[in-house]
N, C-alpha and C. Protein backbone atom coordinates (compact mmCIF):
# COMPACT_ATOMS: atom_id res chain seq x y z
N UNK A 1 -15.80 13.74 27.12
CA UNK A 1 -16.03 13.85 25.68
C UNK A 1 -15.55 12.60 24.97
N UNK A 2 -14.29 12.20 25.35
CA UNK A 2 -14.01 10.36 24.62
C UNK A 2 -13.08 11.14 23.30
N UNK A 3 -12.08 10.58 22.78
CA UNK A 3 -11.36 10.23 21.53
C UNK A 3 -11.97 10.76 20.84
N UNK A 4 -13.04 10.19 20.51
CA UNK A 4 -13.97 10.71 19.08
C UNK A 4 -14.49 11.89 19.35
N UNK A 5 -15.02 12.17 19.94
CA UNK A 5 -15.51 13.11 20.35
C UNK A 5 -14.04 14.45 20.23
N UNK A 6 -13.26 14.41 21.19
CA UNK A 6 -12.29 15.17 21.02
C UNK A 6 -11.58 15.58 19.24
N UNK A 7 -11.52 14.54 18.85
CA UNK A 7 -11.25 14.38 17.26
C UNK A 7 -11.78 15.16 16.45
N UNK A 8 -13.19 14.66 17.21
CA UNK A 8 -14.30 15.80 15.75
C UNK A 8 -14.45 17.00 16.22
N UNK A 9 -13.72 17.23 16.93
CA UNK A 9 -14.03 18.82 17.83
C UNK A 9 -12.81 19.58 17.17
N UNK A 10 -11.82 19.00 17.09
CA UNK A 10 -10.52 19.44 16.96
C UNK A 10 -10.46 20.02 15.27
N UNK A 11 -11.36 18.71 14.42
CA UNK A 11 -11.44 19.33 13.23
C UNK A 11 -12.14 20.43 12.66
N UNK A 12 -13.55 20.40 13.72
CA UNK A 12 -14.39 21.16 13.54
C UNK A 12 -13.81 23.00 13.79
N UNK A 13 -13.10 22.83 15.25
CA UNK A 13 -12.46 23.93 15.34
C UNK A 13 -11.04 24.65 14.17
N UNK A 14 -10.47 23.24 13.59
CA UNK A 14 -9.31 23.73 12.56
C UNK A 14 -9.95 24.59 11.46
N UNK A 15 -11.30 24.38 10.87
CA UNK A 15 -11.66 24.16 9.57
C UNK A 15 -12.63 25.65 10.37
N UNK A 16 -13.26 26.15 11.07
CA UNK A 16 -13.69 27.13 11.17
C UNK A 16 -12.92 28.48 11.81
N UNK A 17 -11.74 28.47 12.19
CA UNK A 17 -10.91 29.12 13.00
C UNK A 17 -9.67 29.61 11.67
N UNK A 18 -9.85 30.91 11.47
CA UNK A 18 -8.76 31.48 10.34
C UNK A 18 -7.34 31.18 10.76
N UNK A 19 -6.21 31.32 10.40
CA UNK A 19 -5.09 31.07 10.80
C UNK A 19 -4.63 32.35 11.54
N UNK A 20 -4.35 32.47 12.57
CA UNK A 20 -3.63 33.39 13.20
C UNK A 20 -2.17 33.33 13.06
N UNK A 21 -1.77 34.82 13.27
CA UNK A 21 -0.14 34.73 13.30
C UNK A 21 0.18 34.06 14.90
N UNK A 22 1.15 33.42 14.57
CA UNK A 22 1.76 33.05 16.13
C UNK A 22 2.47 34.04 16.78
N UNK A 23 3.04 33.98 18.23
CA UNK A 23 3.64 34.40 18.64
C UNK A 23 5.39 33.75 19.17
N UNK A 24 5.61 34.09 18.85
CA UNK A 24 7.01 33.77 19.59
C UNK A 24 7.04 33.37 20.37
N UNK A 25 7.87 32.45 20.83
CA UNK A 25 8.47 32.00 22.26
C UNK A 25 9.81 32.48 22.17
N UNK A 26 10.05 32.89 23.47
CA UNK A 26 11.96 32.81 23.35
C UNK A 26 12.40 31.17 22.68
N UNK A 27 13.70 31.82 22.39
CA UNK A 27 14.42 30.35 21.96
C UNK A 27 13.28 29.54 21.08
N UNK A 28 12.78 30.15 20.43
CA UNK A 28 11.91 29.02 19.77
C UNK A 28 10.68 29.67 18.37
N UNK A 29 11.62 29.12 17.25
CA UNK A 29 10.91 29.43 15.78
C UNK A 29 9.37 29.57 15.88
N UNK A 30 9.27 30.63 14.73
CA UNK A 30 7.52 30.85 14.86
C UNK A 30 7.72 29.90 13.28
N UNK A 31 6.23 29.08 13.56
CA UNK A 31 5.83 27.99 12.82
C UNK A 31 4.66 28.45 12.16
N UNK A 32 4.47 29.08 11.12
CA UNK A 32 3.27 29.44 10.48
C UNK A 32 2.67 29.11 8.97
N UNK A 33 2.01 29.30 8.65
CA UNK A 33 1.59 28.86 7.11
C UNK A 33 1.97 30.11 6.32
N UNK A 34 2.07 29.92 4.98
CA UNK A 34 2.57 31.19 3.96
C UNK A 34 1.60 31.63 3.70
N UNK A 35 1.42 33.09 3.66
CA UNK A 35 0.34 33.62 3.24
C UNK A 35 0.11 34.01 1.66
N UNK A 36 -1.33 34.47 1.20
CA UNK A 36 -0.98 34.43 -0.29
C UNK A 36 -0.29 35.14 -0.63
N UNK A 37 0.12 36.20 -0.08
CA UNK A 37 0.57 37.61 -0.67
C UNK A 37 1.96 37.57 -0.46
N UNK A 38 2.36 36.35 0.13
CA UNK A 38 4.35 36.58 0.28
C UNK A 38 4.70 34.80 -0.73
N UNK A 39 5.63 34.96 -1.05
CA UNK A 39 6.28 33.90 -1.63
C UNK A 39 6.67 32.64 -0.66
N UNK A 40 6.47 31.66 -1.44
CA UNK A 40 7.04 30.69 -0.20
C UNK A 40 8.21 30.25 -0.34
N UNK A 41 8.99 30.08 0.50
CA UNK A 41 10.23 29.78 0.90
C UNK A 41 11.03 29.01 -0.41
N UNK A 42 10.14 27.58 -0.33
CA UNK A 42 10.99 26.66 -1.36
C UNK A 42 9.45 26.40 -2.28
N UNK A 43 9.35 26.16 -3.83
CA UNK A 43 8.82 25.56 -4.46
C UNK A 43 8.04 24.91 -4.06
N UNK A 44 6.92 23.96 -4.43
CA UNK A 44 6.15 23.11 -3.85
C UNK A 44 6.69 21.75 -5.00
N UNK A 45 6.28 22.36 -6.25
CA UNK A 45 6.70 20.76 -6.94
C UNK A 45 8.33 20.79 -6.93
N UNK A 46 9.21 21.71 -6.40
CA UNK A 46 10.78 21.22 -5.95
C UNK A 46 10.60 20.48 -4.78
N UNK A 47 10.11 20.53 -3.75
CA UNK A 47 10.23 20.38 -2.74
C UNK A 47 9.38 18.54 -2.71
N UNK A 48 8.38 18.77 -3.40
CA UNK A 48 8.02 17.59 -4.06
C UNK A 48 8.99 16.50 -4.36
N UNK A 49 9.66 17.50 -5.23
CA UNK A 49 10.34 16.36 -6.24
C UNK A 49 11.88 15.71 -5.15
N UNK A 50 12.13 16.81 -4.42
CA UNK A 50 13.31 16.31 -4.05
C UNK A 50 13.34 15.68 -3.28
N UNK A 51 11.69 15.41 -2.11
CA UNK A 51 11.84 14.75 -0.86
C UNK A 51 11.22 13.13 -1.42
N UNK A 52 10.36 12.99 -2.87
CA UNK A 52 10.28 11.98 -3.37
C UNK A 52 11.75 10.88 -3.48
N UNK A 53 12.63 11.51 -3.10
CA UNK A 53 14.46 10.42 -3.53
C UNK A 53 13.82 9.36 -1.63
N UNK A 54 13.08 10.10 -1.15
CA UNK A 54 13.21 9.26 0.23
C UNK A 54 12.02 8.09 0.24
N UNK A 55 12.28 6.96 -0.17
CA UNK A 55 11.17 5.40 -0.31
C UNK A 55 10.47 5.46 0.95
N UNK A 56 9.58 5.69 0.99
CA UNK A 56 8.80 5.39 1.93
C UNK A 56 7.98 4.32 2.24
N UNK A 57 7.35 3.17 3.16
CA UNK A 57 6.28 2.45 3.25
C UNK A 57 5.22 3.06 3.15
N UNK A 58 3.94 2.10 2.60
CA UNK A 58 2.76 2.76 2.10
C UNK A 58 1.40 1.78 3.00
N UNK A 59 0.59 2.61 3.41
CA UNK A 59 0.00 2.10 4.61
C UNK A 59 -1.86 2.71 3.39
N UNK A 60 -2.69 1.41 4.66
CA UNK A 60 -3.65 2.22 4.32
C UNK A 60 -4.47 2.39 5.71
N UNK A 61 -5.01 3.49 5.87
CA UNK A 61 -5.55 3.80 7.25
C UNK A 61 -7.07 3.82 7.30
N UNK A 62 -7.72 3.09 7.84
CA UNK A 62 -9.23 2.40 7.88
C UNK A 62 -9.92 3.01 8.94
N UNK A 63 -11.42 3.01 9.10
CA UNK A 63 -12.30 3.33 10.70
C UNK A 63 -13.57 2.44 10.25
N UNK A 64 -14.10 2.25 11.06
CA UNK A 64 -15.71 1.58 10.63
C UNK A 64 -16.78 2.14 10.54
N UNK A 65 -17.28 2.11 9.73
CA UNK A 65 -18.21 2.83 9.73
C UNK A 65 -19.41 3.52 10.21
N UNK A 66 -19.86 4.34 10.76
CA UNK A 66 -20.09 5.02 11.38
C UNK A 66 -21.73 4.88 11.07
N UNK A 67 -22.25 5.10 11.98
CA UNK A 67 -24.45 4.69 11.56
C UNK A 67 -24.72 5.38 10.53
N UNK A 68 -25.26 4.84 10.08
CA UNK A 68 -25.87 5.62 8.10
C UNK A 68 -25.06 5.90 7.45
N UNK A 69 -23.70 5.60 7.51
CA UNK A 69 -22.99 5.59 6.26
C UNK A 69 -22.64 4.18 5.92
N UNK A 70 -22.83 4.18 4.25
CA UNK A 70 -22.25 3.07 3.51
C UNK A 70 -21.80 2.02 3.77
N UNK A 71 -20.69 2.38 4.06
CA UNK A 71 -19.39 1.76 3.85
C UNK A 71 -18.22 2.69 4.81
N UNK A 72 -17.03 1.44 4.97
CA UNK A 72 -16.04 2.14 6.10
C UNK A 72 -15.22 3.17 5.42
N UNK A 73 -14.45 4.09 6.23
CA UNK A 73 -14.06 4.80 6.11
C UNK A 73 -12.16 4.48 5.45
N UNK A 74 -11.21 4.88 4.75
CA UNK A 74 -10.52 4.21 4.15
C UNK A 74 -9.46 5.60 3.61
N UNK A 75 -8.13 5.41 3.56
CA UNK A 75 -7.08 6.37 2.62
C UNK A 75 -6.14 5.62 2.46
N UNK A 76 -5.20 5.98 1.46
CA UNK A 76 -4.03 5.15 1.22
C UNK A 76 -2.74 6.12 1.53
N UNK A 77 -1.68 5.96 2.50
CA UNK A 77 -1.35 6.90 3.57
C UNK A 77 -0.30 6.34 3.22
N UNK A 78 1.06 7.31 2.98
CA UNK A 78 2.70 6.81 2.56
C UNK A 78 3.43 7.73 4.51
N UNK A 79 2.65 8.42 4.74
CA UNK A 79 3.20 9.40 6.24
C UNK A 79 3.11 9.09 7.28
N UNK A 80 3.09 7.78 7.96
CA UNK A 80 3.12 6.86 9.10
C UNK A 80 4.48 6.56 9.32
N UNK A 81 4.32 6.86 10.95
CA UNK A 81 5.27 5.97 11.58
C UNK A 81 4.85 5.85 12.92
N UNK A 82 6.09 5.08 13.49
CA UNK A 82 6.17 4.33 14.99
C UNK A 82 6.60 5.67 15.74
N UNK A 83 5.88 6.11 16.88
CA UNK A 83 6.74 7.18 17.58
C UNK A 83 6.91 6.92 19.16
N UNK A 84 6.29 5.89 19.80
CA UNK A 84 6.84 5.78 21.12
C UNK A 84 6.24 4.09 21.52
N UNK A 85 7.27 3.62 22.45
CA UNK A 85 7.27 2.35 22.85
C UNK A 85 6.49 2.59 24.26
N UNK A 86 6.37 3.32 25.12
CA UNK A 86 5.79 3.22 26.35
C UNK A 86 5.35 4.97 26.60
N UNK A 87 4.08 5.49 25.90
CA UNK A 87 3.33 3.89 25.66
C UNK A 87 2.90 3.72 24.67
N UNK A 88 2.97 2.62 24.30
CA UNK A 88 3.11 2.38 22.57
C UNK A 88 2.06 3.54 21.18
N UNK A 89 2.89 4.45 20.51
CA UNK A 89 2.29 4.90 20.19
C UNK A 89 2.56 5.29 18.26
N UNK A 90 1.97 5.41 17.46
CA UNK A 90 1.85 5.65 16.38
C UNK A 90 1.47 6.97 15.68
N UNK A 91 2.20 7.62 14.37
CA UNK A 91 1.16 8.80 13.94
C UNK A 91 0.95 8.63 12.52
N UNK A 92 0.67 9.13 11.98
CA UNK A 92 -0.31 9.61 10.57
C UNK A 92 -0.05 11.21 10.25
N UNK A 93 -0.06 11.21 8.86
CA UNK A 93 -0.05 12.49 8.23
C UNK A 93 -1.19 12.86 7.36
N UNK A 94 -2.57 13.60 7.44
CA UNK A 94 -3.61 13.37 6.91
C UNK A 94 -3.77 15.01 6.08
N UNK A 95 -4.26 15.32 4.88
CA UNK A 95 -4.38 16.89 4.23
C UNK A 95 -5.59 17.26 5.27
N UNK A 96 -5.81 18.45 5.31
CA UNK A 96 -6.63 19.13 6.17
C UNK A 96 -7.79 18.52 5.61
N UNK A 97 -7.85 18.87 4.06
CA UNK A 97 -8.81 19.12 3.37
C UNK A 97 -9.27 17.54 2.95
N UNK A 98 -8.68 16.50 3.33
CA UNK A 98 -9.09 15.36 3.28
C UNK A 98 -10.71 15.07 3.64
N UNK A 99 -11.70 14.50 3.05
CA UNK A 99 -12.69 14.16 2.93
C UNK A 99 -13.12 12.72 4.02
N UNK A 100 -12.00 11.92 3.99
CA UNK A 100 -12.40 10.87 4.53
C UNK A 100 -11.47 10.95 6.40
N UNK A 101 -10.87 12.32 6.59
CA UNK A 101 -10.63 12.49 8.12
C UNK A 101 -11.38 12.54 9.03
N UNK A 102 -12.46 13.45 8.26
CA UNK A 102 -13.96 13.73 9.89
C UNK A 102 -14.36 12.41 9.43
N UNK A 103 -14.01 11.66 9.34
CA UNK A 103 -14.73 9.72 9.14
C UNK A 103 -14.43 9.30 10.09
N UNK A 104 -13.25 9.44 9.76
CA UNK A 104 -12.32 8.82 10.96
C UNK A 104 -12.13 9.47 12.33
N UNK A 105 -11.92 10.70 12.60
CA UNK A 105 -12.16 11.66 13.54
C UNK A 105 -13.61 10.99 14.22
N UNK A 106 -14.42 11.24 13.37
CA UNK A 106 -15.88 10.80 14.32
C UNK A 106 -15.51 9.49 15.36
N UNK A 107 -14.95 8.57 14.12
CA UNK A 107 -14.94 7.14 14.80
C UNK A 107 -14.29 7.16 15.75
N UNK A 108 -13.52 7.92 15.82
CA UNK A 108 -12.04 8.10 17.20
C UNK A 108 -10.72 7.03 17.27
N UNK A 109 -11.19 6.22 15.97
CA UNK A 109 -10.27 4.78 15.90
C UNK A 109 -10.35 4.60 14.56
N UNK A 110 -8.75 3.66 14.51
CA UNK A 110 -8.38 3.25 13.28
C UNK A 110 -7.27 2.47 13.23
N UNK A 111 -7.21 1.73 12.26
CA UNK A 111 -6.46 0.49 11.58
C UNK A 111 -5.60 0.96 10.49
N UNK A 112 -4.22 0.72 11.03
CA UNK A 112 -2.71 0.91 9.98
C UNK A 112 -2.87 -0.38 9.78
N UNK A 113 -2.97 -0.33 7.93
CA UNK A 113 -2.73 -1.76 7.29
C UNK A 113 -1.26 -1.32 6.39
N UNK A 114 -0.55 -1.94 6.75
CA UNK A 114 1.17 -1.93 6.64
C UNK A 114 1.15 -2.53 5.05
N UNK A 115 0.92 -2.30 3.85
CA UNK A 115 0.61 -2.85 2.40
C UNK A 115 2.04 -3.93 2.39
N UNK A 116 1.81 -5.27 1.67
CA UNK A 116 2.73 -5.81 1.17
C UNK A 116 3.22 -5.17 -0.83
N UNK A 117 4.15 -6.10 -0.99
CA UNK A 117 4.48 -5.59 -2.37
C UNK A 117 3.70 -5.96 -3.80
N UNK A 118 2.59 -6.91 -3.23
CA UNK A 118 1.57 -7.54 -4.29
C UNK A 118 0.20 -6.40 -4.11
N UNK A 119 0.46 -5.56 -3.47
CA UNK A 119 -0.96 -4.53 -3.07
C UNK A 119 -0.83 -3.39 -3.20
N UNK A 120 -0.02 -3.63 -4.81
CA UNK A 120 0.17 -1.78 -5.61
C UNK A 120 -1.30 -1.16 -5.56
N UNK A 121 -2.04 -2.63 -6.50
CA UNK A 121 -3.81 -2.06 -6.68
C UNK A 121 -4.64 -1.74 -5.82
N UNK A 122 -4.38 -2.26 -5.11
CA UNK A 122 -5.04 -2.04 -3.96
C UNK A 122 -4.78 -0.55 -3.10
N UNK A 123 -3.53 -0.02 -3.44
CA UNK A 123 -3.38 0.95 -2.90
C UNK A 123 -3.44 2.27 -2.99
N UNK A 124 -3.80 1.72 -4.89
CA UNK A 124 -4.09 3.08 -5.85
C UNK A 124 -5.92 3.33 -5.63
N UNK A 125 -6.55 2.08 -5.37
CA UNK A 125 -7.88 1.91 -5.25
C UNK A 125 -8.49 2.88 -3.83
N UNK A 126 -7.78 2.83 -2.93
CA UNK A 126 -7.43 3.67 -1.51
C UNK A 126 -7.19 4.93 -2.15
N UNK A 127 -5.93 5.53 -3.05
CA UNK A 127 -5.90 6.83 -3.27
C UNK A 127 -7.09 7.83 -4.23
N UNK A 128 -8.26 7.14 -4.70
CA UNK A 128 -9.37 8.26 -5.47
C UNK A 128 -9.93 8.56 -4.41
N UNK A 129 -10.38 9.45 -4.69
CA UNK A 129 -11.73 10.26 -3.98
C UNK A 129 -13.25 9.95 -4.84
N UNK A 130 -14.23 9.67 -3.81
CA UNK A 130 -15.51 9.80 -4.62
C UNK A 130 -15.75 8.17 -4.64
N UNK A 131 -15.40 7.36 -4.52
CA UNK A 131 -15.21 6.04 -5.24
C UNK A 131 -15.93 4.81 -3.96
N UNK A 132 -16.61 3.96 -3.85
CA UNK A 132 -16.52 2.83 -3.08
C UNK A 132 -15.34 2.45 -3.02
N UNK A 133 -14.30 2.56 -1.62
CA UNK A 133 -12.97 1.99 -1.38
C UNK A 133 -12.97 0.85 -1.37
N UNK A 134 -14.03 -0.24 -0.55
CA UNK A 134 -13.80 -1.29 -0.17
C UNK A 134 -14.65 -2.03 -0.85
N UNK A 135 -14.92 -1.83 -2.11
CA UNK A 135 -16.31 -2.71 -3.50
C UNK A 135 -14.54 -3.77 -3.56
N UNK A 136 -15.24 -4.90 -3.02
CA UNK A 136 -14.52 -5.80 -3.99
C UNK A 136 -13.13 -6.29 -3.26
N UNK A 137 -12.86 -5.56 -2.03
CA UNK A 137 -11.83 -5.47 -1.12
C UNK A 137 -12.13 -6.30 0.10
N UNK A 138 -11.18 -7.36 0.35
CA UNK A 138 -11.42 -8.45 1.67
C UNK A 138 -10.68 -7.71 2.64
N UNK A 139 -11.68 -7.74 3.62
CA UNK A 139 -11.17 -7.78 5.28
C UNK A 139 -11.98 -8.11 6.21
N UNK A 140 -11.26 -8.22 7.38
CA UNK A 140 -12.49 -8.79 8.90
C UNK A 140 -11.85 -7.87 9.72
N UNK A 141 -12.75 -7.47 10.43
CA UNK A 141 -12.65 -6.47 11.45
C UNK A 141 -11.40 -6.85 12.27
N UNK A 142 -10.86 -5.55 12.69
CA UNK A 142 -9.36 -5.35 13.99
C UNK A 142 -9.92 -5.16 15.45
N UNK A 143 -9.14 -6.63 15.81
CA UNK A 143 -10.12 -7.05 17.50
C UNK A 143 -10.55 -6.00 18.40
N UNK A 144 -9.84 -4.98 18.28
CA UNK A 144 -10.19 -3.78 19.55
C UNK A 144 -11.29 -2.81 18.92
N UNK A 145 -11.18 -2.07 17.93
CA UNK A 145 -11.65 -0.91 17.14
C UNK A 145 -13.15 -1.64 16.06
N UNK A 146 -12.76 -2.45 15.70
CA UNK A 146 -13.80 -3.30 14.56
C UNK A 146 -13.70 -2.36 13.10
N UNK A 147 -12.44 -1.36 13.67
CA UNK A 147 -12.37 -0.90 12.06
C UNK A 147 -11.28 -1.89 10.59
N UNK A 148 -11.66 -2.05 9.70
CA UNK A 148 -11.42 -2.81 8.73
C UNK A 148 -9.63 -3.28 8.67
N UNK A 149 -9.66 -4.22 8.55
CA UNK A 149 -8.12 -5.42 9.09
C UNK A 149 -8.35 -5.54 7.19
N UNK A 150 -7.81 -5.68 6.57
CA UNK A 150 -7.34 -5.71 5.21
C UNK A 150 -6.63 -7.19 5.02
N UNK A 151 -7.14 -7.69 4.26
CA UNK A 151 -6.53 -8.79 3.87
C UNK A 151 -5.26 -8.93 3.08
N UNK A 152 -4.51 -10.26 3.19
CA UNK A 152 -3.01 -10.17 2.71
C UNK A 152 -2.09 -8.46 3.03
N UNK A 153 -2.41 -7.86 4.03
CA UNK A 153 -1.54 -7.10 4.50
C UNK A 153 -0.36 -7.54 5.23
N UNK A 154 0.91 -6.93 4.98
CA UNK A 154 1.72 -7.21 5.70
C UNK A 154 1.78 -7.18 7.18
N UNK A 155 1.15 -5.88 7.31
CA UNK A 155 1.22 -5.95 9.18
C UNK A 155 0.13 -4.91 9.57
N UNK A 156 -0.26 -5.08 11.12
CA UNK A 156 -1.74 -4.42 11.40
C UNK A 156 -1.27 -3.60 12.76
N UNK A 157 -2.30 -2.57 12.94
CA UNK A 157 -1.91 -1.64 14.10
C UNK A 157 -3.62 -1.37 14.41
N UNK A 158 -3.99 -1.77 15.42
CA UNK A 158 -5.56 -1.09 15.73
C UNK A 158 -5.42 -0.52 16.64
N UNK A 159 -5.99 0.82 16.36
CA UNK A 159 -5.53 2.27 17.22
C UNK A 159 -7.02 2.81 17.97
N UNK A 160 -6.61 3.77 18.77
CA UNK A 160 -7.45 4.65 19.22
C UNK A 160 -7.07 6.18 18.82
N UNK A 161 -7.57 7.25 18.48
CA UNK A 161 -7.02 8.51 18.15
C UNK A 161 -6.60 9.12 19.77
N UNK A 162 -5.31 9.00 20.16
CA UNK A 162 -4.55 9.31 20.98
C UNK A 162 -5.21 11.21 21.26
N UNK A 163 -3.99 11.74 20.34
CA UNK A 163 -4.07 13.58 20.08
C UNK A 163 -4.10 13.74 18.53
N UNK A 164 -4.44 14.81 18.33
CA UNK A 164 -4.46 15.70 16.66
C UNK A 164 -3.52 16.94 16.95
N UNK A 165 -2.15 17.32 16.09
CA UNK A 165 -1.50 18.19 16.03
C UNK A 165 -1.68 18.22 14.82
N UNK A 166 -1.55 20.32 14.87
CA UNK A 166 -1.56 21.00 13.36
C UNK A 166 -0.57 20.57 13.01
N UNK A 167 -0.04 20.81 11.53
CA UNK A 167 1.38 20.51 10.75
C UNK A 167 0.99 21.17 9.68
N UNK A 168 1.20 22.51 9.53
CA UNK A 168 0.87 23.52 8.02
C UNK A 168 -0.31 22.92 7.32
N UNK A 169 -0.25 22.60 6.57
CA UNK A 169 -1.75 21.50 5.46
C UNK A 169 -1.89 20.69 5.69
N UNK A 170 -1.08 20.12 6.98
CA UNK A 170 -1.82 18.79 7.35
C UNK A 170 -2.16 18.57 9.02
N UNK A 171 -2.63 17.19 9.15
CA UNK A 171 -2.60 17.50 10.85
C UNK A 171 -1.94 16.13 10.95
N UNK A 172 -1.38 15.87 12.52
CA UNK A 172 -0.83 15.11 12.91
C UNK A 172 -1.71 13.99 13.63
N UNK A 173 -1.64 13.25 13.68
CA UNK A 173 -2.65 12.20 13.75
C UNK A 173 -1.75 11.07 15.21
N UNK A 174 -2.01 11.13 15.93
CA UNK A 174 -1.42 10.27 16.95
C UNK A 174 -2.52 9.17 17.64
N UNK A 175 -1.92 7.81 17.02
CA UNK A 175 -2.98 6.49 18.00
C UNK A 175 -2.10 5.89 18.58
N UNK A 176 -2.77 5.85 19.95
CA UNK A 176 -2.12 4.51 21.00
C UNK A 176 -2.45 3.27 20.17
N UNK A 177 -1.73 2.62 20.22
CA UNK A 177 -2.05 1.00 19.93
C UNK A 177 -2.98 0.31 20.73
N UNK A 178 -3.80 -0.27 20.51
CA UNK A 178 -4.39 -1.43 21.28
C UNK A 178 -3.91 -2.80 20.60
N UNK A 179 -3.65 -2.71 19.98
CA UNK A 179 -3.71 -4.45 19.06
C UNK A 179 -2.80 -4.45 17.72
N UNK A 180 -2.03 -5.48 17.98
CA UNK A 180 -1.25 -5.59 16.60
C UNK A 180 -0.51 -7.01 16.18
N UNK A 181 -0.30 -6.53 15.14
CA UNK A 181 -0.26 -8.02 14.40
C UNK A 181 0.72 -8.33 12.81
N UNK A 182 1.56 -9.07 11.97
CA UNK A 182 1.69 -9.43 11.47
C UNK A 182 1.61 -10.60 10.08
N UNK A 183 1.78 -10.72 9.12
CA UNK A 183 1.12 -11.84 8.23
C UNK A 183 2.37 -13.07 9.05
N UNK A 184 1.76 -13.95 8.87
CA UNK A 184 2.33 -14.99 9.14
C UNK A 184 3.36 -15.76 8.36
N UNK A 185 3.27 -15.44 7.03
CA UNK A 185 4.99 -15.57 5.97
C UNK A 185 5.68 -14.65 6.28
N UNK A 186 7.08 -15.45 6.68
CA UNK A 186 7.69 -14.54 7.01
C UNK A 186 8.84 -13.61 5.59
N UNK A 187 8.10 -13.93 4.46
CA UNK A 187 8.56 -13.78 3.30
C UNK A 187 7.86 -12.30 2.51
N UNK A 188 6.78 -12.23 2.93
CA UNK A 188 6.10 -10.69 2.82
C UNK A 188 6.83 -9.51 2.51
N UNK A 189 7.63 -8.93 1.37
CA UNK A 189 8.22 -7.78 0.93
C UNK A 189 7.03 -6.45 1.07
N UNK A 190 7.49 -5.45 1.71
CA UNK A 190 6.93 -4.62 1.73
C UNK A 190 6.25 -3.76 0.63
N UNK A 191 5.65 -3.03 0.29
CA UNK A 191 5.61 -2.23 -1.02
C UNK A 191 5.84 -0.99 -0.18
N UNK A 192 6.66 -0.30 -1.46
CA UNK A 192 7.60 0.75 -1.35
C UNK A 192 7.35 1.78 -2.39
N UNK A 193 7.15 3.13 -2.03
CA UNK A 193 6.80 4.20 -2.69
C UNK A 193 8.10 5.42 -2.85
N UNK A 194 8.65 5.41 -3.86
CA UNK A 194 9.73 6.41 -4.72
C UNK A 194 9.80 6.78 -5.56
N UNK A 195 9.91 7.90 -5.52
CA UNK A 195 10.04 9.23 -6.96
C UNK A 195 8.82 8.76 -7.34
N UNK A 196 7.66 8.95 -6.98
CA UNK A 196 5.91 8.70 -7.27
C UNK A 196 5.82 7.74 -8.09
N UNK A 197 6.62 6.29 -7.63
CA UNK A 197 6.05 5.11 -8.48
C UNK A 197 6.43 4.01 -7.13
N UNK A 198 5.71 2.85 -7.33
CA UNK A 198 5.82 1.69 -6.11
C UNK A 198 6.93 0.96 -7.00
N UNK A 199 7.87 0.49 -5.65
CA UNK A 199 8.94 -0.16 -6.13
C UNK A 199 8.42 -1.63 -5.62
C-alpha cells in the first residue's frame, strides 16, 4: 500500500468509524474522548489559556501537490517536535477536522519549515482556511519529497509519513526524515508563539 496510501486509509477509517469506548489494560489508563452528555474534566478555554504560558516554535507543514489540484498543500503548525535520533524521526499535531490533512495524507510526505522571527506574516497567511496559501509565497521544492521548501525559513525537515496516532481531536503525525537543512546565517532568531501572540 506505500505511506500514502496507508495515510489516507487511516483517515478515511478515523472519520467514518464512531468512537468506541476502550477497554482497559491492566496497569494502564483508559484514554477516551468526552462524551456530550458528561462534563469535561478541565475547561477548554482554561486549559487554553493556561498551557498558552508555554512559547512554543511555529512551523509550517507543506506536501505537493497532488494531480488536479491547484496548488500545494500547506498549515501553519505551533505542535512539532523532534522524537527519535535512530531512526531519525519527527511528529506533528494536526485537528481531525483539518481540511488540508487528507492533502497531505494522500501525498504521504511533507516539509517542516522551522519559521524565522521576520515570518509572523507569513505564518498567519498559513493559518486561514479557504484561501490560496502559497499566492505570493517563495519556495523551491525539498530534495527528497518535492513538497514546498519555503523561503527565508529558518530550518527544513523533508519527511515521509512514517505512522498516524489518534490523540483525542487530533492525530499524531510521525515522519522519518529524509533530508534536512538549515539557513545559512547563523543569526536567524526563531519566531516564537505565547499567550496567542508571536514574540
Amino acid at each position: 500500500m506505500g505511506h500514502a496510501g496507508a495515510a489516507a486509509a487511516a483517515v478515511r477509517y478515523l472519520r467514518s468509524v464512531p468512537a468506541a469506548e476502550p477497554e482497559a489494560e491492566p496497569g494502564r489508563p483508559v484514554l477516551r474522548c468526552v462524551r456530550a452528555d458528561e462534563r469535561a474534566p478541565v475547561d477548554q478555554t482554561e486549559f487554553r489559556r493556561v498551557l498558552g504560558n508555554f512559547a512554543t516554535g511555529v512551523t509550517v507543514i507543506t506536501a505537493p501537490a497532488a494531480e488536479g489540484e491547484p496548488s500545494p498543500a500547506g498549515f501553519a503548525c505551533q505542535s512539532f517536535s523532534s522524537l527519535s535520533l535512530d531512526p531519525p524521526l519527527v511528529c506533528f499535531m494536526v485537528g481531525r477536522t483539518s481540511a488540508t490533512w487528507p492533502r497531505i495524507a494522500r501525498a504521504g510526505v511533507f516539509c517542516v519549515n522551522v519559521l524565522g522571527a521576520h515570518q509572523g506574516q507569513l505564518c498567519r497567511g498559513f493559518a486561514v482556511s479557504g484561501a490560496d496559501k502559497f499566492a505570493g509565497v517563495g519556495y523551491d521544492a525539498a530534495p527528497v519529497s518535492g513538497s514546498p521548501r519555503l523561503t527565508g525559513a529558518a530550518a527544513w525537515a523533508d519527511c515521509t509519513i512514517h505512522a498516524v496516532h489518534t490523540g483525542g481531536d487530533h492525530l499524531i503525525v510521525v515522519g522519518r526524515v529524509d533530508a534536512l537543512g538549515a539557513s545559512a546565517a547563523d543569526d536567524v532568531a526563531p519566531l516564537l508563539f505565547h499567550k496567542g501572540r508571536f514574540l
